[in-house]
N, C-alpha and C. Protein backbone atom coordinates (compact mmCIF):
# COMPACT_ATOMS: atom_id res chain seq x y z
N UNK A 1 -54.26 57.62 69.22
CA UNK A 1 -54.88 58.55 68.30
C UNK A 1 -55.64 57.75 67.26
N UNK A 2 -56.56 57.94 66.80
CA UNK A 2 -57.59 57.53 66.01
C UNK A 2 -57.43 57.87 64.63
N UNK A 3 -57.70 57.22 63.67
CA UNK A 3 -57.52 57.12 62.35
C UNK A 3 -57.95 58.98 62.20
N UNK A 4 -59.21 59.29 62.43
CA UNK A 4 -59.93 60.52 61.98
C UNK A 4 -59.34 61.56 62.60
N UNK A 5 -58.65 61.21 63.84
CA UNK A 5 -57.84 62.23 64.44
C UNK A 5 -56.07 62.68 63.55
N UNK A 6 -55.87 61.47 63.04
CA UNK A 6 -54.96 62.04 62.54
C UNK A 6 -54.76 62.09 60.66
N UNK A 7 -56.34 62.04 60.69
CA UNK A 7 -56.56 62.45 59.12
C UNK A 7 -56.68 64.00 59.38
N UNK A 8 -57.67 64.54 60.67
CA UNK A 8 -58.03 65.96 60.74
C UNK A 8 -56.57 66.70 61.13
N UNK A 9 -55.69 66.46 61.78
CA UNK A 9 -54.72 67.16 62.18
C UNK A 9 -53.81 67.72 61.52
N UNK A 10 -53.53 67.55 60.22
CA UNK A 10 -53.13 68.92 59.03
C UNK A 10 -54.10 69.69 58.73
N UNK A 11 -55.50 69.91 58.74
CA UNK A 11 -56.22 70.59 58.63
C UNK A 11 -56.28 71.47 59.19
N UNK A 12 -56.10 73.14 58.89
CA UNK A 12 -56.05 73.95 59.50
C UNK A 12 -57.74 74.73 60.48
N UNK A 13 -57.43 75.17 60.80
CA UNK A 13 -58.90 76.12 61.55
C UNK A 13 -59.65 76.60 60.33
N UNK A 14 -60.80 76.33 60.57
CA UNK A 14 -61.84 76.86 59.53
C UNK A 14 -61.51 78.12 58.93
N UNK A 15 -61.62 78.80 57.91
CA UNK A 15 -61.65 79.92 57.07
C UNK A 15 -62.65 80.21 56.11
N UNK A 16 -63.01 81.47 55.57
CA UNK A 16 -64.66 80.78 54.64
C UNK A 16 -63.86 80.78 53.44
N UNK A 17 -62.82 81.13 52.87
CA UNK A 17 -62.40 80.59 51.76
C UNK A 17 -61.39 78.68 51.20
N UNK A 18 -61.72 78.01 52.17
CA UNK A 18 -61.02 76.77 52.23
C UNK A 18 -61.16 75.90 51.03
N UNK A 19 -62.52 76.60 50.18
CA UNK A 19 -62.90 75.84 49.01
C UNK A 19 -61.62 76.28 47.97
N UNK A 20 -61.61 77.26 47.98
CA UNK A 20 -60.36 77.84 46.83
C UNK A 20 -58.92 77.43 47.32
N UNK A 21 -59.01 77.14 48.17
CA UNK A 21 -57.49 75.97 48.59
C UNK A 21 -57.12 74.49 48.46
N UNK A 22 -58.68 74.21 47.93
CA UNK A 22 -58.72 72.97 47.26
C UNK A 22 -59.17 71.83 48.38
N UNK A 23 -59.43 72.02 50.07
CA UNK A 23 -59.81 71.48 50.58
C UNK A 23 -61.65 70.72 50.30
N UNK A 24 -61.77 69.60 50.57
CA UNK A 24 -62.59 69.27 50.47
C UNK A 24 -63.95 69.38 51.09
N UNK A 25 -65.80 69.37 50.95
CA UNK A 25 -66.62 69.52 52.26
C UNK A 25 -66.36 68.91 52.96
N UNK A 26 -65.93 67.90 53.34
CA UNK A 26 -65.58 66.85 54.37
C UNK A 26 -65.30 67.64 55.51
N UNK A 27 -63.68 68.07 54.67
CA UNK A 27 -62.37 68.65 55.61
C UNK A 27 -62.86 69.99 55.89
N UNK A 28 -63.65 70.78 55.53
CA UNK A 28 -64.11 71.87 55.54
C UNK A 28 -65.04 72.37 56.93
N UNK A 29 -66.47 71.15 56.48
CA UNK A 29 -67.10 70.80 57.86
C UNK A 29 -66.50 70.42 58.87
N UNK A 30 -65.11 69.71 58.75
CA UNK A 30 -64.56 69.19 60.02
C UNK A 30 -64.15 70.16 60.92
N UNK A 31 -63.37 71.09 60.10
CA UNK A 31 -62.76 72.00 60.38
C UNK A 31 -63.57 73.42 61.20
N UNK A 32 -64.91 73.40 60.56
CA UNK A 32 -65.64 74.21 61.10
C UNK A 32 -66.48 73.82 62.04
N UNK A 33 -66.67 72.52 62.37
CA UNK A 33 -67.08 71.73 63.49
C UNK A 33 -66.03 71.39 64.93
N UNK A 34 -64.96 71.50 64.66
CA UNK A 34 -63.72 71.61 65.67
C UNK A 34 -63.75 72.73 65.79
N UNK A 35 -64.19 73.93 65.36
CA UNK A 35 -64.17 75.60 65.64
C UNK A 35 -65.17 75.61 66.56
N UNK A 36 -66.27 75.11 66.24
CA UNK A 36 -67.73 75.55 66.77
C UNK A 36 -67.09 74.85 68.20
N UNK A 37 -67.07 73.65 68.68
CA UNK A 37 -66.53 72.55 69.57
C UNK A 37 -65.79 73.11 70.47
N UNK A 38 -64.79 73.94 70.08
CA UNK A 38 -63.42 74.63 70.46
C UNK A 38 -64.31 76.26 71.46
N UNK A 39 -65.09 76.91 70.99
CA UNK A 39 -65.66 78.00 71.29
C UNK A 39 -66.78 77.81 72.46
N UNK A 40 -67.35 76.39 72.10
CA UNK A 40 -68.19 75.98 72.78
C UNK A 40 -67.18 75.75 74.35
N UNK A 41 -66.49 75.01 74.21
CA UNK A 41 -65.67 74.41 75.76
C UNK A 41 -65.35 75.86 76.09
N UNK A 42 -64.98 76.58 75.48
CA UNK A 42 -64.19 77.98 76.28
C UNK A 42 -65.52 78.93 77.01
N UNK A 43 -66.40 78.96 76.00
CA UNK A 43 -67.94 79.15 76.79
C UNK A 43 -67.90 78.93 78.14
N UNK A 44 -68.06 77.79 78.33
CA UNK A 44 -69.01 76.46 79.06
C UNK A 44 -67.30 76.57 80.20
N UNK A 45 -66.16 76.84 80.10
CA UNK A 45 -65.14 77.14 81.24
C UNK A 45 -65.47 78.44 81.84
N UNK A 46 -65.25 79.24 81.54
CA UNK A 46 -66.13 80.56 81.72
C UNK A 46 -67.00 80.80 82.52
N UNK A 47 -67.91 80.01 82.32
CA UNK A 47 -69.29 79.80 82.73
C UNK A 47 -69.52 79.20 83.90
N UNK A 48 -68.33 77.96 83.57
CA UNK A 48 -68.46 77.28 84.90
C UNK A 48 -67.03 77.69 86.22
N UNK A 49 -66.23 78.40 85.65
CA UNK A 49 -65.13 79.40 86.58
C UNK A 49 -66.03 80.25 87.13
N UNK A 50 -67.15 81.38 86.55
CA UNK A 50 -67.82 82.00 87.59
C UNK A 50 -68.61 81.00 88.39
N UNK A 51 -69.11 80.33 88.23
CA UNK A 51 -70.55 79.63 89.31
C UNK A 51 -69.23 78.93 90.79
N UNK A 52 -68.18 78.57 90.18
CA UNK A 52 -67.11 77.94 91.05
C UNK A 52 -67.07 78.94 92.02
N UNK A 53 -66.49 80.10 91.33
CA UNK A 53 -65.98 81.33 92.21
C UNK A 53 -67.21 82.04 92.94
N UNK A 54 -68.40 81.47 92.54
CA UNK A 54 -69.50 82.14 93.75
C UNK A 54 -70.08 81.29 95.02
N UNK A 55 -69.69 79.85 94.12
CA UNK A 55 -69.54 78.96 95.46
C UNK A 55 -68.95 79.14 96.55
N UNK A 56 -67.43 79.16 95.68
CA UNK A 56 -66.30 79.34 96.74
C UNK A 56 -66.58 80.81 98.17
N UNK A 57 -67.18 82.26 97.09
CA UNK A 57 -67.24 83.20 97.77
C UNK A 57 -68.37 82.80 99.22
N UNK A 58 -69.03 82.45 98.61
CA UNK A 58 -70.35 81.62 99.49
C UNK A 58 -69.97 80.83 100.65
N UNK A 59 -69.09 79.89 100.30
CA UNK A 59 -67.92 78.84 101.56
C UNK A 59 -67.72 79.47 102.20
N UNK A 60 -67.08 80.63 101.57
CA UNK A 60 -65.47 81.38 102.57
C UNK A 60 -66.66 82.11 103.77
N UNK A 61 -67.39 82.58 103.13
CA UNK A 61 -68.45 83.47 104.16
C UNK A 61 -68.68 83.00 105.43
N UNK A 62 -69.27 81.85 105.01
CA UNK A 62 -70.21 80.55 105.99
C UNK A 62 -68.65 79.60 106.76
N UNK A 63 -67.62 80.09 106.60
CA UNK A 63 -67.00 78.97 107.03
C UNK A 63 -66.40 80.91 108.14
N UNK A 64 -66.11 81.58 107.52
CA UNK A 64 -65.75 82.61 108.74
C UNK A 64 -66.79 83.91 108.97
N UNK A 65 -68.08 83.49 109.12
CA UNK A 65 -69.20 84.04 109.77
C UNK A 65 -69.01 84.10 111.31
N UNK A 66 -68.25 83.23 112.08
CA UNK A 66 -68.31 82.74 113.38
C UNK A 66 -66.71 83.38 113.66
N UNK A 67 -65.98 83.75 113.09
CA UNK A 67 -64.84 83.82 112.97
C UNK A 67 -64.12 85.74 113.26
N UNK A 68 -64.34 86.31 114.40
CA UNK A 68 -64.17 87.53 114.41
C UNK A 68 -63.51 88.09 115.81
């Protein structure tokens, strides 16, 4: 684990009030940059679970087209 990794890891998930908790911009941006990061991968799984699953549907076809 990396110095910055375990400076960020008490830092909770972004909130828009983090200033009145006394957190810093630093920790603030970090925090809302591991959100953005976090939303982004779940996207981009999603995204890439359907294109998988139309491949796959696509295989299964072509592999029992001949098959009847």
């Amino acid at each position: 684990m990396t110095m910055l990794e375990q400076f960020g890891r008490y830092i909770p998930d972004y909130y828009p009030t983090m200033y009145l908790d006394g957190y810093t911009p630093y920790e603030i941006m970090g925090a809302a940059s591991r959100q953005i990061y976090d939303s982004s991968q779940k996207r981009g799984d999603k995204k890439l679970e359907k294109e998988l699953q139309v491949a796959l549907d696509a295989a299964m076809k072509d592999l029992f087209k001949d098959w009847k």
